[in-house]
ModelCIF file with pLDDT and N, C-alpha, C, O atoms, coordinates in Angstrom:
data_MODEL
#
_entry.id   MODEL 
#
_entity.id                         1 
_entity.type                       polymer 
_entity.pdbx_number_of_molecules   1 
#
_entity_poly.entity_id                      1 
_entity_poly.type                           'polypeptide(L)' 
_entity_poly.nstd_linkage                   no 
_entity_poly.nstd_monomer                   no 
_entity_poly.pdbx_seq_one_letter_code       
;(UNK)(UNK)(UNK)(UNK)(UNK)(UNK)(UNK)(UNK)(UNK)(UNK)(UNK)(UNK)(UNK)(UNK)(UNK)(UNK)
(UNK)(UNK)(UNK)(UNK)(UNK)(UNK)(UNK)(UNK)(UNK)(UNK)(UNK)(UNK)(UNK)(UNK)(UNK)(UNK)
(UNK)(UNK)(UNK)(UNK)(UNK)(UNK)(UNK)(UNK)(UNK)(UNK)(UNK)(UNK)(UNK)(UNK)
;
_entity_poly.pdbx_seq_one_letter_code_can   XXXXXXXXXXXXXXXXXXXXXXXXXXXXXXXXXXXXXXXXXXXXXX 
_entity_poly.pdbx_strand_id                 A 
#
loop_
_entity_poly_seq.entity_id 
_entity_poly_seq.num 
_entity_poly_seq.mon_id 
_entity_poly_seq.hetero 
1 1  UNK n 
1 2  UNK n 
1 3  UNK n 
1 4  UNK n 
1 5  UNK n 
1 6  UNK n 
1 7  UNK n 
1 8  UNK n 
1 9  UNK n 
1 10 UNK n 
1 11 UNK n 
1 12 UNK n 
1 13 UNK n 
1 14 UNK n 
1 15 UNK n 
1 16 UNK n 
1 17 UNK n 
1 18 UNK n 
1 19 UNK n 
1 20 UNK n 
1 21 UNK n 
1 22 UNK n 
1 23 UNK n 
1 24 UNK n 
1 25 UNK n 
1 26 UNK n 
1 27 UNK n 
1 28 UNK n 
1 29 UNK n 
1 30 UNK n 
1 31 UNK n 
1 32 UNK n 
1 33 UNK n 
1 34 UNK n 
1 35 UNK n 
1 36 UNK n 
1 37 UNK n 
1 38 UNK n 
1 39 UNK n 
1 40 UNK n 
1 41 UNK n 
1 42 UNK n 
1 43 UNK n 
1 44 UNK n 
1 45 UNK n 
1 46 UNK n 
#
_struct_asym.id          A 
_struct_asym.entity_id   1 
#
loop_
_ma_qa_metric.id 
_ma_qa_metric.mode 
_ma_qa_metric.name 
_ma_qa_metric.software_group_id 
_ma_qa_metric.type 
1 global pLDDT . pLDDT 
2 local  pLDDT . pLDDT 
#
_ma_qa_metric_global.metric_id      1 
_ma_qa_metric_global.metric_value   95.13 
_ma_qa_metric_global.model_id       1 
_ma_qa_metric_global.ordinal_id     1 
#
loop_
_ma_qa_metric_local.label_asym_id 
_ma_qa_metric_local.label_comp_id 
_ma_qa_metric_local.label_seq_id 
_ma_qa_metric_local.metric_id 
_ma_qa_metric_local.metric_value 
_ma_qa_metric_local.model_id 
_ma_qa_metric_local.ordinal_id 
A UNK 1  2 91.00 1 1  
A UNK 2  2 94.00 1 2  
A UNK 3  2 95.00 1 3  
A UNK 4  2 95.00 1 4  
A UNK 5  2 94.00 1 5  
A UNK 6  2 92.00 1 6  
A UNK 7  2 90.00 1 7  
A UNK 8  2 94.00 1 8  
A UNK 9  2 93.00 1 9  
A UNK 10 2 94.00 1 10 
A UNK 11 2 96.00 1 11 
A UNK 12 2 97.00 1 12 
A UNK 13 2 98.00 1 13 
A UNK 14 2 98.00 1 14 
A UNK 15 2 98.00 1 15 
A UNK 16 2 97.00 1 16 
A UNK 17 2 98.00 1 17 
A UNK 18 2 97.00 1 18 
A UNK 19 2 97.00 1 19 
A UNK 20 2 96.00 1 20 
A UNK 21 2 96.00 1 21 
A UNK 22 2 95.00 1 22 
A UNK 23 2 96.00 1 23 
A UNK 24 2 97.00 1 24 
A UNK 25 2 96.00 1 25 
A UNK 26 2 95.00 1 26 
A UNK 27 2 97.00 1 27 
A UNK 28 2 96.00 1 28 
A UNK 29 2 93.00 1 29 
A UNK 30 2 94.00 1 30 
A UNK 31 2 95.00 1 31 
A UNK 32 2 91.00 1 32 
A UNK 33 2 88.00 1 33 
A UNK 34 2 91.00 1 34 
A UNK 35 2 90.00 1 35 
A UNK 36 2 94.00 1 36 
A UNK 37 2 95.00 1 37 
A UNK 38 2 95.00 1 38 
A UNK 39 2 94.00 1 39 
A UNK 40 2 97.00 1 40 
A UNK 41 2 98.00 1 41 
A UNK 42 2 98.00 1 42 
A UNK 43 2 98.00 1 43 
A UNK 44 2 98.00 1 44 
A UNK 45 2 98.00 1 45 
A UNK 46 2 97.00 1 46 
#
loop_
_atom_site.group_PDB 
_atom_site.id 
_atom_site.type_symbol 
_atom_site.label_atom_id 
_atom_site.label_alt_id 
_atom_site.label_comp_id 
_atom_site.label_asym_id 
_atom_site.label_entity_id 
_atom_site.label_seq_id 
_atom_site.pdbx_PDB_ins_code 
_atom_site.Cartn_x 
_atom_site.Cartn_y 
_atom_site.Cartn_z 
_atom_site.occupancy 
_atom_site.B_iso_or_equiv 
_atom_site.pdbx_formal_charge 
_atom_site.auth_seq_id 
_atom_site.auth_comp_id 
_atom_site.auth_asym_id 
_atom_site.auth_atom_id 
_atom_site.pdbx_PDB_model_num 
ATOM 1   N N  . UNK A 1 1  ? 0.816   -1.219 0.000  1.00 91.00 ? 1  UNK A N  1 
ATOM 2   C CA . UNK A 1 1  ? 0.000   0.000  0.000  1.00 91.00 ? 1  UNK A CA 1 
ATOM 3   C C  . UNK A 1 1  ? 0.844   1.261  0.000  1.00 91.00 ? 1  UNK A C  1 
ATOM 4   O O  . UNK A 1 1  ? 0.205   2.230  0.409  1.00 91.00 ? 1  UNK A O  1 
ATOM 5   N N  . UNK A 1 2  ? 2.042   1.514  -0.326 1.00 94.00 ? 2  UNK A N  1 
ATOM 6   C CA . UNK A 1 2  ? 3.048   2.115  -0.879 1.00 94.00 ? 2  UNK A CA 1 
ATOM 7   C C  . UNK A 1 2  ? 3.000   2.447  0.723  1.00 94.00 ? 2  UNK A C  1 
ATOM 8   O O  . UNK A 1 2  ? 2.470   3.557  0.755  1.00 94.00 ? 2  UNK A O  1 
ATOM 9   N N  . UNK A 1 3  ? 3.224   2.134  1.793  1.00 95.00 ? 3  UNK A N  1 
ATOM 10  C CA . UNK A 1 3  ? 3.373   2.747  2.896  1.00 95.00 ? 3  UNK A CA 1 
ATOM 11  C C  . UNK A 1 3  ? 2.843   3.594  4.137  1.00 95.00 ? 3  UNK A C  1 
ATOM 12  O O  . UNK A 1 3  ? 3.256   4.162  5.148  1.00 95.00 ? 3  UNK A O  1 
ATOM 13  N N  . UNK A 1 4  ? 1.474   3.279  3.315  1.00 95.00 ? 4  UNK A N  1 
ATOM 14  C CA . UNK A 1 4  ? 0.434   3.779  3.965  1.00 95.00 ? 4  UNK A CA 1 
ATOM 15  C C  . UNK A 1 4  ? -0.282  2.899  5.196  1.00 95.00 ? 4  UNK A C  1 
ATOM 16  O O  . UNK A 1 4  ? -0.583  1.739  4.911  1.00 95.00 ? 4  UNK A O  1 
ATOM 17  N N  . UNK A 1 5  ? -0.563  3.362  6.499  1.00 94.00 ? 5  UNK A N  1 
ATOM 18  C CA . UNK A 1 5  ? -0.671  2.801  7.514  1.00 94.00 ? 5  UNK A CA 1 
ATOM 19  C C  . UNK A 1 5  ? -2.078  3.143  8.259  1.00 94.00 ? 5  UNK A C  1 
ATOM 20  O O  . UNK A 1 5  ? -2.364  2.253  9.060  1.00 94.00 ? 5  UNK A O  1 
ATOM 21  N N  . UNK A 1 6  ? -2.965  4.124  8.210  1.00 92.00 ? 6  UNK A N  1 
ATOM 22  C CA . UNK A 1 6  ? -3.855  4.602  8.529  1.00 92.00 ? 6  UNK A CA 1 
ATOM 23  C C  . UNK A 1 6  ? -4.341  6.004  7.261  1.00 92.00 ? 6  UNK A C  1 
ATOM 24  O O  . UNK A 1 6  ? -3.766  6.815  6.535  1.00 92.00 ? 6  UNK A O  1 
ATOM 25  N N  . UNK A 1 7  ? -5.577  5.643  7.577  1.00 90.00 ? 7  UNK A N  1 
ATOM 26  C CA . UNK A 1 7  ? -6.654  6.832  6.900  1.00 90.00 ? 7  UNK A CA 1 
ATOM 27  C C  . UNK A 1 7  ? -6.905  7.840  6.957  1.00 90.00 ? 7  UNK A C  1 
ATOM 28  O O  . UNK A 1 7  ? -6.604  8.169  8.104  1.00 90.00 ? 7  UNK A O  1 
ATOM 29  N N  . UNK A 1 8  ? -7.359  8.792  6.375  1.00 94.00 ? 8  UNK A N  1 
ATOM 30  C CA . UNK A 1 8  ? -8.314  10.556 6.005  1.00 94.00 ? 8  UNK A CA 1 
ATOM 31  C C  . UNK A 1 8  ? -9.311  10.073 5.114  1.00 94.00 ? 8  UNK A C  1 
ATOM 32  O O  . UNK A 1 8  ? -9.181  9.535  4.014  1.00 94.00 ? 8  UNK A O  1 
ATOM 33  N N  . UNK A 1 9  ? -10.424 10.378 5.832  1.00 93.00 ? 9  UNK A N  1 
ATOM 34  C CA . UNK A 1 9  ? -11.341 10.257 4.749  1.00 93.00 ? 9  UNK A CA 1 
ATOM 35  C C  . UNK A 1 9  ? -11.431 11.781 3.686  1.00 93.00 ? 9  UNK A C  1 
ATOM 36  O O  . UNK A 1 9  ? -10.940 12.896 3.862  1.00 93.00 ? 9  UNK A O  1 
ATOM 37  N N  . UNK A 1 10 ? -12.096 11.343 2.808  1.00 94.00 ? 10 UNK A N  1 
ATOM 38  C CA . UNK A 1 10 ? -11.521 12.350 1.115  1.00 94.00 ? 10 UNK A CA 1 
ATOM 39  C C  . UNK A 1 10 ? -11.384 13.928 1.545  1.00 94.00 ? 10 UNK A C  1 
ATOM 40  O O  . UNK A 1 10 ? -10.534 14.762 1.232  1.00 94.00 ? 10 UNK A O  1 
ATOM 41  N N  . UNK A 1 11 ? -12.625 14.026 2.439  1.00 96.00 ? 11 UNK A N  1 
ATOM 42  C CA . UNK A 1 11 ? -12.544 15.266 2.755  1.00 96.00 ? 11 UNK A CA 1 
ATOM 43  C C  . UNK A 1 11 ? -11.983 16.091 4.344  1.00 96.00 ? 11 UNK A C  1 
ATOM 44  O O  . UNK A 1 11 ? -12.124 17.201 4.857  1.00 96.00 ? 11 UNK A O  1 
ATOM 45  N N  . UNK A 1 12 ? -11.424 15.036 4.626  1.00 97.00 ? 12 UNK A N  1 
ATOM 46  C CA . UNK A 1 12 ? -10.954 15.109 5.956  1.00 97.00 ? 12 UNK A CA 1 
ATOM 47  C C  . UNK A 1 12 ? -9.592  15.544 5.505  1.00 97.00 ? 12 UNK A C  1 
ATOM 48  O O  . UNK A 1 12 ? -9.070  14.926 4.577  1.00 97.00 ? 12 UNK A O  1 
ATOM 49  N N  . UNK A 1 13 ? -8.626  17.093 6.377  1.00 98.00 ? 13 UNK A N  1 
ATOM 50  C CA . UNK A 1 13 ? -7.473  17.202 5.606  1.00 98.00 ? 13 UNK A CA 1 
ATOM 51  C C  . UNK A 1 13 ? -7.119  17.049 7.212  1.00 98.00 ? 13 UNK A C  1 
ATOM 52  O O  . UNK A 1 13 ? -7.858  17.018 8.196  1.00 98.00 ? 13 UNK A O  1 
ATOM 53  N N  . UNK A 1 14 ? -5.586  16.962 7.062  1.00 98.00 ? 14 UNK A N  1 
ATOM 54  C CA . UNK A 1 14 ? -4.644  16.871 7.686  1.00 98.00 ? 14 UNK A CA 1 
ATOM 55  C C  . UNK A 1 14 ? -3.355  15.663 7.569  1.00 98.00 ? 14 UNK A C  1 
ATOM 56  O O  . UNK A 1 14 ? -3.062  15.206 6.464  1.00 98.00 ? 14 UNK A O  1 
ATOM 57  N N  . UNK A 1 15 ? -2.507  15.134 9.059  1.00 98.00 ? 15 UNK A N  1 
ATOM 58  C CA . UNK A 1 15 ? -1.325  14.661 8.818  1.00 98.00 ? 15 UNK A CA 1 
ATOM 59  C C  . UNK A 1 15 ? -1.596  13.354 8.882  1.00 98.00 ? 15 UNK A C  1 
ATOM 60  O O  . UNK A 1 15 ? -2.401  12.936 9.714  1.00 98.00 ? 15 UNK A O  1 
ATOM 61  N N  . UNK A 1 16 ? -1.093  12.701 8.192  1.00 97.00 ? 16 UNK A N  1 
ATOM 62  C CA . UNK A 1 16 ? -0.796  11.116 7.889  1.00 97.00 ? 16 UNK A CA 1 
ATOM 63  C C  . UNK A 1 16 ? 1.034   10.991 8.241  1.00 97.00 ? 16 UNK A C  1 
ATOM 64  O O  . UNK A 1 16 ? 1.940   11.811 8.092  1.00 97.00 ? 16 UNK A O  1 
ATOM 65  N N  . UNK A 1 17 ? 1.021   9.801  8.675  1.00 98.00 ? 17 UNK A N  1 
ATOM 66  C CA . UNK A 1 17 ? 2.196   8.996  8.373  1.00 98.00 ? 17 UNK A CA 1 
ATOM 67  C C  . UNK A 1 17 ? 2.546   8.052  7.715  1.00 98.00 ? 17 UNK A C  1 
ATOM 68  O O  . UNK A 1 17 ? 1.773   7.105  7.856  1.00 98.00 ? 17 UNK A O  1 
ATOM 69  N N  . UNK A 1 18 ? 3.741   7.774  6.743  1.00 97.00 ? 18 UNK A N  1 
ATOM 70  C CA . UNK A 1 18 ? 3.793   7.227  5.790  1.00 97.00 ? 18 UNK A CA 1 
ATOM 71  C C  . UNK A 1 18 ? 4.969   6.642  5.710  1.00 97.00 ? 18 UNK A C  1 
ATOM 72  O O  . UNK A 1 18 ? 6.002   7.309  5.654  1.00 97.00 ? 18 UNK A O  1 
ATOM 73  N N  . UNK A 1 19 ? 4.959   4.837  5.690  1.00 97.00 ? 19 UNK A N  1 
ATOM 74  C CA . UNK A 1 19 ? 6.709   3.977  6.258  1.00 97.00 ? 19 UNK A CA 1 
ATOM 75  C C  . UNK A 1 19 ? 7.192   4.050  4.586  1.00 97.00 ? 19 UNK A C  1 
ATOM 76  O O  . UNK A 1 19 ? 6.583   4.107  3.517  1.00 97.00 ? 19 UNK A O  1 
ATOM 77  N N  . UNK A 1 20 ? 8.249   4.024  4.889  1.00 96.00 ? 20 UNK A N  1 
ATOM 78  C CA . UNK A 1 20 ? 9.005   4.149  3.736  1.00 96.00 ? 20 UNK A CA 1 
ATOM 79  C C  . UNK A 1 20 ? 10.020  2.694  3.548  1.00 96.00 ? 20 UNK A C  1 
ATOM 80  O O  . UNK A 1 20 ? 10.872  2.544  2.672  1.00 96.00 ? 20 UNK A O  1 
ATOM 81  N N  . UNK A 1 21 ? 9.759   1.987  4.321  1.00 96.00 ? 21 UNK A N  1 
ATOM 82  C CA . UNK A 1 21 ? 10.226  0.433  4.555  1.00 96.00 ? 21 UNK A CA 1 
ATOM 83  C C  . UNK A 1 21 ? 9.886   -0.238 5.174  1.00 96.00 ? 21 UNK A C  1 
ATOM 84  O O  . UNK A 1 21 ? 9.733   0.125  6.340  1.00 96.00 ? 21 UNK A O  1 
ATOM 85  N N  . UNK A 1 22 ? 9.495   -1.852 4.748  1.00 95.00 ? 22 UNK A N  1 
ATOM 86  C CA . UNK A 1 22 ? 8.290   -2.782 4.741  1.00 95.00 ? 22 UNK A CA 1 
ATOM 87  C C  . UNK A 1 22 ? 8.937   -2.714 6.846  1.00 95.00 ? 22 UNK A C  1 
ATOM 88  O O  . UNK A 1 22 ? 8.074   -1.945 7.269  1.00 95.00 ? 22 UNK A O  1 
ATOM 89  N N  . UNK A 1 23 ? 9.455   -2.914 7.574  1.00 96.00 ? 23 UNK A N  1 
ATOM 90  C CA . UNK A 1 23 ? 9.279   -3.277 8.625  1.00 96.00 ? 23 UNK A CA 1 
ATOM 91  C C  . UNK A 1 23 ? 9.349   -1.889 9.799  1.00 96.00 ? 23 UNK A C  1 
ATOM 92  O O  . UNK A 1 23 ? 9.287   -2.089 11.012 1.00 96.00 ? 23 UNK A O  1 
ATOM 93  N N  . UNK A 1 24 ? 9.476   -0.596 9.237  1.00 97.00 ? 24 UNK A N  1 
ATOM 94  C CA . UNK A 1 24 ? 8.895   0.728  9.431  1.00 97.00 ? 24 UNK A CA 1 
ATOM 95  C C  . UNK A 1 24 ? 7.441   0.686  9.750  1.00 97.00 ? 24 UNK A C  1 
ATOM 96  O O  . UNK A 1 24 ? 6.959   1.232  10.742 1.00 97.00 ? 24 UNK A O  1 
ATOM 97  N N  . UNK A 1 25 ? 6.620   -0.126 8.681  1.00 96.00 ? 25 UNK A N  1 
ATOM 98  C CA . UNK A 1 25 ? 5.224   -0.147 8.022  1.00 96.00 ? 25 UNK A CA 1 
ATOM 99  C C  . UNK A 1 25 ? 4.961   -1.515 9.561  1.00 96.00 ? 25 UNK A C  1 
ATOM 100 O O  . UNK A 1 25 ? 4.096   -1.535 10.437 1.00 96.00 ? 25 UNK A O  1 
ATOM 101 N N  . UNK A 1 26 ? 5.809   -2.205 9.366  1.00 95.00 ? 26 UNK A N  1 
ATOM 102 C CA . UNK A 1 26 ? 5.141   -2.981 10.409 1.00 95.00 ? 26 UNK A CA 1 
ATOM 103 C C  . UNK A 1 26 ? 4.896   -2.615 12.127 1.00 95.00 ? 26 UNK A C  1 
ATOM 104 O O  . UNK A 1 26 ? 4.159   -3.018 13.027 1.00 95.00 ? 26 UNK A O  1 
ATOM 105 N N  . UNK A 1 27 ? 5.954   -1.639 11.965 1.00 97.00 ? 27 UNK A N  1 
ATOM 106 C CA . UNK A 1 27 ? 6.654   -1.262 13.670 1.00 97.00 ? 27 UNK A CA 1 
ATOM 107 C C  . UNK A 1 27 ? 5.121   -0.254 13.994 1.00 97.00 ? 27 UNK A C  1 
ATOM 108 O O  . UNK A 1 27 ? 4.239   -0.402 14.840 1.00 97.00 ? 27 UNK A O  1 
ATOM 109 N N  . UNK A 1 28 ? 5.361   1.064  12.606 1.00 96.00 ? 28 UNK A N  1 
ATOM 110 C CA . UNK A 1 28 ? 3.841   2.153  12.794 1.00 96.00 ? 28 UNK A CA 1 
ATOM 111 C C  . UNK A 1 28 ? 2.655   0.888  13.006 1.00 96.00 ? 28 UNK A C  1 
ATOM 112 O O  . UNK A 1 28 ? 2.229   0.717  14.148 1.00 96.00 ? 28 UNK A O  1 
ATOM 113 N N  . UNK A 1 29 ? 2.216   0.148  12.055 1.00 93.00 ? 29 UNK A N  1 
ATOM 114 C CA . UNK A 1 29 ? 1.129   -0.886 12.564 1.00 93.00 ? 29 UNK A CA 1 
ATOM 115 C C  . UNK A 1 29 ? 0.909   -1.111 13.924 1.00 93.00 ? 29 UNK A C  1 
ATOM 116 O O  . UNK A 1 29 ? 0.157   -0.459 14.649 1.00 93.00 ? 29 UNK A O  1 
ATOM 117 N N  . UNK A 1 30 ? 1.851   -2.408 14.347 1.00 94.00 ? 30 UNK A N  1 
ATOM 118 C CA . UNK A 1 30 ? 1.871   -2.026 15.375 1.00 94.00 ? 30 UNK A CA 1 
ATOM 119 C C  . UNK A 1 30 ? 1.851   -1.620 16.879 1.00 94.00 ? 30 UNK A C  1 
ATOM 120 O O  . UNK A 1 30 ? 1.588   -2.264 17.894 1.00 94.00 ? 30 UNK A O  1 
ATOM 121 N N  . UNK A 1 31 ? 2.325   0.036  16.609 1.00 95.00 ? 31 UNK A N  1 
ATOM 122 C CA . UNK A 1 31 ? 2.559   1.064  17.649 1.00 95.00 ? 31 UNK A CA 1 
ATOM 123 C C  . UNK A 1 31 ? 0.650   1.454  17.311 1.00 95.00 ? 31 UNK A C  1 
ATOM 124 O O  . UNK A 1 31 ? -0.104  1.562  18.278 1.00 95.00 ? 31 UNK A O  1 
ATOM 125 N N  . UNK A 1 32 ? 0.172   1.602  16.017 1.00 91.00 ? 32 UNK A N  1 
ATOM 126 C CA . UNK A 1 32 ? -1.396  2.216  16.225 1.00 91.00 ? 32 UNK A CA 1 
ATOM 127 C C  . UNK A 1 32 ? -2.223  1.074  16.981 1.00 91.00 ? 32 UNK A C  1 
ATOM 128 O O  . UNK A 1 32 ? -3.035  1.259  17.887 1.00 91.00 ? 32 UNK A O  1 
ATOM 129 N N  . UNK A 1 33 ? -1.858  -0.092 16.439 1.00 88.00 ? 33 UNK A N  1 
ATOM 130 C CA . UNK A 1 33 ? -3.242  -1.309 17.551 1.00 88.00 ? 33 UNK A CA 1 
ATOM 131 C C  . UNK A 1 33 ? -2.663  -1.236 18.926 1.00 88.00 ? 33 UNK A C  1 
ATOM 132 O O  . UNK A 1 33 ? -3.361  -1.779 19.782 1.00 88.00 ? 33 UNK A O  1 
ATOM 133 N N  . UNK A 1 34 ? -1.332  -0.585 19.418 1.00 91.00 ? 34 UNK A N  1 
ATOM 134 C CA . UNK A 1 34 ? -1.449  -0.757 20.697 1.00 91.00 ? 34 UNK A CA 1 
ATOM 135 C C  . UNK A 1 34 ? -1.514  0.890  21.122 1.00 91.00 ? 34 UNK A C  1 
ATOM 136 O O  . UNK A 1 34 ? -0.830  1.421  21.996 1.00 91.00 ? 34 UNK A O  1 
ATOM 137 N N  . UNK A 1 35 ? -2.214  1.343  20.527 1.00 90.00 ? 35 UNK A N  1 
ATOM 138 C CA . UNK A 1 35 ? -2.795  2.713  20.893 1.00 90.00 ? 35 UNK A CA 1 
ATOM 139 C C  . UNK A 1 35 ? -1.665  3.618  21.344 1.00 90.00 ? 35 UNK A C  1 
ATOM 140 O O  . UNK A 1 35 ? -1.803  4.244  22.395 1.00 90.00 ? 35 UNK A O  1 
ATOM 141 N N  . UNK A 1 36 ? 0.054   3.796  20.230 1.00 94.00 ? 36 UNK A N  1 
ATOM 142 C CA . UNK A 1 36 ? 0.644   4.654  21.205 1.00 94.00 ? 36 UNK A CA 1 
ATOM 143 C C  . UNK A 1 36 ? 0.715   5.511  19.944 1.00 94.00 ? 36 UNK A C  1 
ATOM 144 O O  . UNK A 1 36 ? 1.931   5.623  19.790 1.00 94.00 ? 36 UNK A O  1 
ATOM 145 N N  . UNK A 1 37 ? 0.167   6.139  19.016 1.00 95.00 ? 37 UNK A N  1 
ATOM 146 C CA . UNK A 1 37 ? 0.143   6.716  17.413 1.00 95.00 ? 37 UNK A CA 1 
ATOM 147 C C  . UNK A 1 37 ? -0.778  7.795  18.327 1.00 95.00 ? 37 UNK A C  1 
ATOM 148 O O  . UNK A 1 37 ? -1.827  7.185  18.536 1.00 95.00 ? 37 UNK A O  1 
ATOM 149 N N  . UNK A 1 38 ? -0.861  9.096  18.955 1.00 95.00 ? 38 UNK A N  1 
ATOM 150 C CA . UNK A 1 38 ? -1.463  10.541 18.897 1.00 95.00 ? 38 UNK A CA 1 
ATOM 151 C C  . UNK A 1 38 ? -2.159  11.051 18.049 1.00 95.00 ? 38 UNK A C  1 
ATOM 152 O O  . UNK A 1 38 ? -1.455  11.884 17.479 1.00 95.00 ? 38 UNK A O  1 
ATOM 153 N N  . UNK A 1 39 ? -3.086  11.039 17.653 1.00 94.00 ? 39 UNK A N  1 
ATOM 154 C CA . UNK A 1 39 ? -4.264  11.760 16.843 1.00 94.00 ? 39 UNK A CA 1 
ATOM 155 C C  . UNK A 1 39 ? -4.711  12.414 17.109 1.00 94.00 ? 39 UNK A C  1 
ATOM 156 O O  . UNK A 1 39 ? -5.291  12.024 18.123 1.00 94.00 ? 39 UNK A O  1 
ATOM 157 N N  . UNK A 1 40 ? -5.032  13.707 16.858 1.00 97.00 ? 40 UNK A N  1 
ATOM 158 C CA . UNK A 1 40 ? -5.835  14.763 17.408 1.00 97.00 ? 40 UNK A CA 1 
ATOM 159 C C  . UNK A 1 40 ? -6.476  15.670 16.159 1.00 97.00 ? 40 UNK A C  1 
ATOM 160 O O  . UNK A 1 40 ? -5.825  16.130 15.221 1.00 97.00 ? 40 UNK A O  1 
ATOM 161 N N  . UNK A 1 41 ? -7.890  15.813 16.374 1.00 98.00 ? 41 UNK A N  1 
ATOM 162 C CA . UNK A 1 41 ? -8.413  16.827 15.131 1.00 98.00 ? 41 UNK A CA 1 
ATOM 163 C C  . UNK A 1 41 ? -9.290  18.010 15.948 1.00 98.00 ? 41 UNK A C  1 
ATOM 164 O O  . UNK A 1 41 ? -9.505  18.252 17.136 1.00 98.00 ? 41 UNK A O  1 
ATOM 165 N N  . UNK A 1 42 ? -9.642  18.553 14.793 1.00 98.00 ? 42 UNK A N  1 
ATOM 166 C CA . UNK A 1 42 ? -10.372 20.002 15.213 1.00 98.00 ? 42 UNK A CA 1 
ATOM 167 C C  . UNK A 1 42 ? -11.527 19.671 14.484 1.00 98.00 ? 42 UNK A C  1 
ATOM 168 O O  . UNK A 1 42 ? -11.518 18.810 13.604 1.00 98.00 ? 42 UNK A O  1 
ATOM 169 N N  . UNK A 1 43 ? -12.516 20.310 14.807 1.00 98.00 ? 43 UNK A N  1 
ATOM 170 C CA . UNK A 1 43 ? -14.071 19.839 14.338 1.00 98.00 ? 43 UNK A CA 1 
ATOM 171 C C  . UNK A 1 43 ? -15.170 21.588 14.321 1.00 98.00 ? 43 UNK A C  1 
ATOM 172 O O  . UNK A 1 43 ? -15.052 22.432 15.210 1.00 98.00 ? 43 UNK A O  1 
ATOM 173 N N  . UNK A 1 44 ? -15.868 21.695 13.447 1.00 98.00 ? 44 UNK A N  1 
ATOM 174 C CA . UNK A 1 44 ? -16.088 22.693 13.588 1.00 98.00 ? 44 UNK A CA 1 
ATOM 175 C C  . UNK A 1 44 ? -17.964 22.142 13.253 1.00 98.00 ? 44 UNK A C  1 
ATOM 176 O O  . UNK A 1 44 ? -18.316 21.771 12.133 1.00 98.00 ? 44 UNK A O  1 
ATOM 177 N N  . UNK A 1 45 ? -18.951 22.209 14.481 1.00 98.00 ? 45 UNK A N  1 
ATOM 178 C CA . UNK A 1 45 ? -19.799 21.277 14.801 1.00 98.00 ? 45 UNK A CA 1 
ATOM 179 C C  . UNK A 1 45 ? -21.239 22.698 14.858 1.00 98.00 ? 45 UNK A C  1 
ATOM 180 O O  . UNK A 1 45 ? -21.066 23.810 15.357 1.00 98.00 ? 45 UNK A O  1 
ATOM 181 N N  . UNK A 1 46 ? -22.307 22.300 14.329 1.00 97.00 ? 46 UNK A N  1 
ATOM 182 C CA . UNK A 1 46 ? -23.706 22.791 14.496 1.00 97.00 ? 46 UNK A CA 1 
ATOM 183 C C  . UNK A 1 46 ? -23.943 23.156 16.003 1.00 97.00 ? 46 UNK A C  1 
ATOM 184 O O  . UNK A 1 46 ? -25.037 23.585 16.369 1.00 97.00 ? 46 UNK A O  1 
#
């Protein structure tokens, strides 16, 4: 998946991370199922 490890949906902008070598790709994997990958967004809500 050329290095791609997690999602944005189409209209969702912001930062992604992206492994640039197959066991990079495995380490980010993972570090996200054991919940240590930081995500944070801004939401602008009704």
């Amino acid at each position: 998946r050329a290095g791609i490890v997690h999602r944005l949906d189409k209209d969702t902008s912001g930062l992604m991370v992206v492994a640039r070598e197959r066991s990079i790709m495995d380490a980010l994997v993972n570090l996200i199922a054991q919940r240590q990958v930081s995500r944070q967004y801004l939401a602008l809500a009704h």
